[in-house]
Protein backbone atom coordinates (compact mmCIF):
# COMPACT_ATOMS: atom_id res chain seq x y z
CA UNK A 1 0.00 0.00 0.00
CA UNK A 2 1.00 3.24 -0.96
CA UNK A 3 2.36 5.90 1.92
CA UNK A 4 -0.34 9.18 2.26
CA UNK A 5 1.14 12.13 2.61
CA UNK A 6 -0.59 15.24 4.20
CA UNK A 7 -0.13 19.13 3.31
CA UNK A 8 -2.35 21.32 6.06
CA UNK A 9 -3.00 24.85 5.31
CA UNK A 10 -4.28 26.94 8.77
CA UNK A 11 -5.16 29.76 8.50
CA UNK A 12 -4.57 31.24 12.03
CA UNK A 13 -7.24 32.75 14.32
CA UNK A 14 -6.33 36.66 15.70
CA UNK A 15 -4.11 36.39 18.36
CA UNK A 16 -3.70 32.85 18.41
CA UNK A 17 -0.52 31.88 16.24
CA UNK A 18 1.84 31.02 19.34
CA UNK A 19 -1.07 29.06 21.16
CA UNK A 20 -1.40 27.08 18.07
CA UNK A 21 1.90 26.31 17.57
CA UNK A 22 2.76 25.33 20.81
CA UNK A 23 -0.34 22.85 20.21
CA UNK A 24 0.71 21.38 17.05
CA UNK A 25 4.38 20.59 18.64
CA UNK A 26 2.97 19.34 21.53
CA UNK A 27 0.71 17.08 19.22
CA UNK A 28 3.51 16.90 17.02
CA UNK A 29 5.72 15.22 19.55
CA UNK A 30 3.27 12.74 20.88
CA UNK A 31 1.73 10.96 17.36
CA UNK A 32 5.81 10.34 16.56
CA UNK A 33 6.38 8.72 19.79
CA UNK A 34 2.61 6.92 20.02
CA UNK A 35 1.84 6.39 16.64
CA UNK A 36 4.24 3.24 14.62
CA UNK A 37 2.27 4.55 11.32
CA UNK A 38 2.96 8.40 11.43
CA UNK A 39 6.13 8.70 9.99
CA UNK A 40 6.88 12.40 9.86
CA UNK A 41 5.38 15.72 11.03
CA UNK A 42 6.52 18.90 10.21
CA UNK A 43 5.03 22.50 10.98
CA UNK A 44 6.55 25.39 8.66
CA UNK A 45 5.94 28.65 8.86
CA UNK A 46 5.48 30.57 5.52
CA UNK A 47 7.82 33.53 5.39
CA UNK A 48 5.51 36.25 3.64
CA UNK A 49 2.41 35.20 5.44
CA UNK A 50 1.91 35.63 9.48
CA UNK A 51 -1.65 34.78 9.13
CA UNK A 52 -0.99 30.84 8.39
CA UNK A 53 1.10 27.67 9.25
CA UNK A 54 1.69 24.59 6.92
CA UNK A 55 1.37 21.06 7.83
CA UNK A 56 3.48 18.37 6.22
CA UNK A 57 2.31 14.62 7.78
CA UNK A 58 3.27 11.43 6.15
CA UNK A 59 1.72 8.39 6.86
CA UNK A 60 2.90 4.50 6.45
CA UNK A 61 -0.76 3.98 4.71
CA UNK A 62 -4.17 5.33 4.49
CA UNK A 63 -4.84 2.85 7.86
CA UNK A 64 -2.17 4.84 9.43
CA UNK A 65 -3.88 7.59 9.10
CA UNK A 66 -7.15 6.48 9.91
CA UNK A 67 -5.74 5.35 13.48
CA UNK A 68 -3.52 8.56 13.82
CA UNK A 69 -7.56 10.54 13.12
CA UNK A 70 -9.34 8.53 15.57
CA UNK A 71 -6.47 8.26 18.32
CA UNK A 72 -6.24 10.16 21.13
CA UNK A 73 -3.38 12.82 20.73
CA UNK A 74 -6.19 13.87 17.48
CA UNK A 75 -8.86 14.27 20.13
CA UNK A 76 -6.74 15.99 22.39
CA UNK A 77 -5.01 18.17 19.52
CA UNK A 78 -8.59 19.58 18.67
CA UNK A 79 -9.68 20.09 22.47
CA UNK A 80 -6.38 22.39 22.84
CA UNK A 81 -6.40 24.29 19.40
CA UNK A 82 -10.50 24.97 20.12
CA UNK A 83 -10.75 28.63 18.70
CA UNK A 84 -7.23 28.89 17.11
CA UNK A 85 -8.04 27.97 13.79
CA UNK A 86 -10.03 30.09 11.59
CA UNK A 87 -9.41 28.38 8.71
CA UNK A 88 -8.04 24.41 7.62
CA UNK A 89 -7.83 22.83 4.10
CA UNK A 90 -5.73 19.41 3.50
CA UNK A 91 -4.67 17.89 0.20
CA UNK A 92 -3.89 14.22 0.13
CA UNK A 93 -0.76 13.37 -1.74
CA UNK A 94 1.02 10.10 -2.87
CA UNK A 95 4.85 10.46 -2.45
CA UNK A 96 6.53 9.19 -5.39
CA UNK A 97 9.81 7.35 -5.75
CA UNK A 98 12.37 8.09 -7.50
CA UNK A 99 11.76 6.88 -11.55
CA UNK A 100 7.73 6.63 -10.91
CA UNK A 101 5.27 7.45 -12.94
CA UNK A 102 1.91 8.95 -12.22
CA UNK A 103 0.19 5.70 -13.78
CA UNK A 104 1.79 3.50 -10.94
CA UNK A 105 -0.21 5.80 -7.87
C-alpha cells in the first residue's frame, strides 16, 4: 500500500498563532512517539504570510492515518487548538519514488 502524505494549510485565528503552535508541537511530539504509522510531522511557517502555518504529515498507509484521526493525541489536539483555527484545508498526496510514474499511484 502506498504511503499518504498530508499538506495542512491553517489559516490562524487573531491572536492565536503562538497558542497554536505550541499545540501542534505538543501534538507533534506525541503521534511520533505513540503512533508506529505516522512517519513524519513537520510545521513550517510561511515567510511572507503571518496569518498561516503549513502542515506536512506522512503516513505508512491510508490505515495509518485512519488510526492517527481517531487516536487520542487527534482528540486531544482539537480540544487544545478549540478557537485557534479560523481556517483548515488538506490535500492528500502520494509520495513518489524516484523513476515513478503517475500511472503507478
Amino acid at each position: 500500500m502506498a504511503r499518504l502524505a498530508l499538506i495542512g494549510t491553517i489559516e490562524v485565528a487573531p491572536g492565536r498563532k503562538d497558542q497554536l503552535i505550541a499545540a501542534l508541537m505538543a501534538h507533534k511530539a506525541r503521534c511520533l512517539k505513540d503512533e508506529p504509522g505516522t512517519l513524519q510531522m513537520e510545521v513550517l511557517a510561511p515567510r511572507d504570510d503571518d496569518a498561516k502555518l503549513l502542515l506536512y504529515e506522512v503516513y505508512r498507509d491510508d490505515a495509518a492515518f485512519d488510526v492517527h484521526r481517531n487516536g487520542p493525541s487527534f482528540a486531544k489536539w482539537r480540544e487544545e487548538t478549540a478557537g485557534t483555527i479560523a481556517n483548515f484545508s488538506v490535500t492528500r498526496c502520494t509520495p513518489l519514488e524516484s523513476g515513478a510514474s503517475i500511472e503507478h499511484v
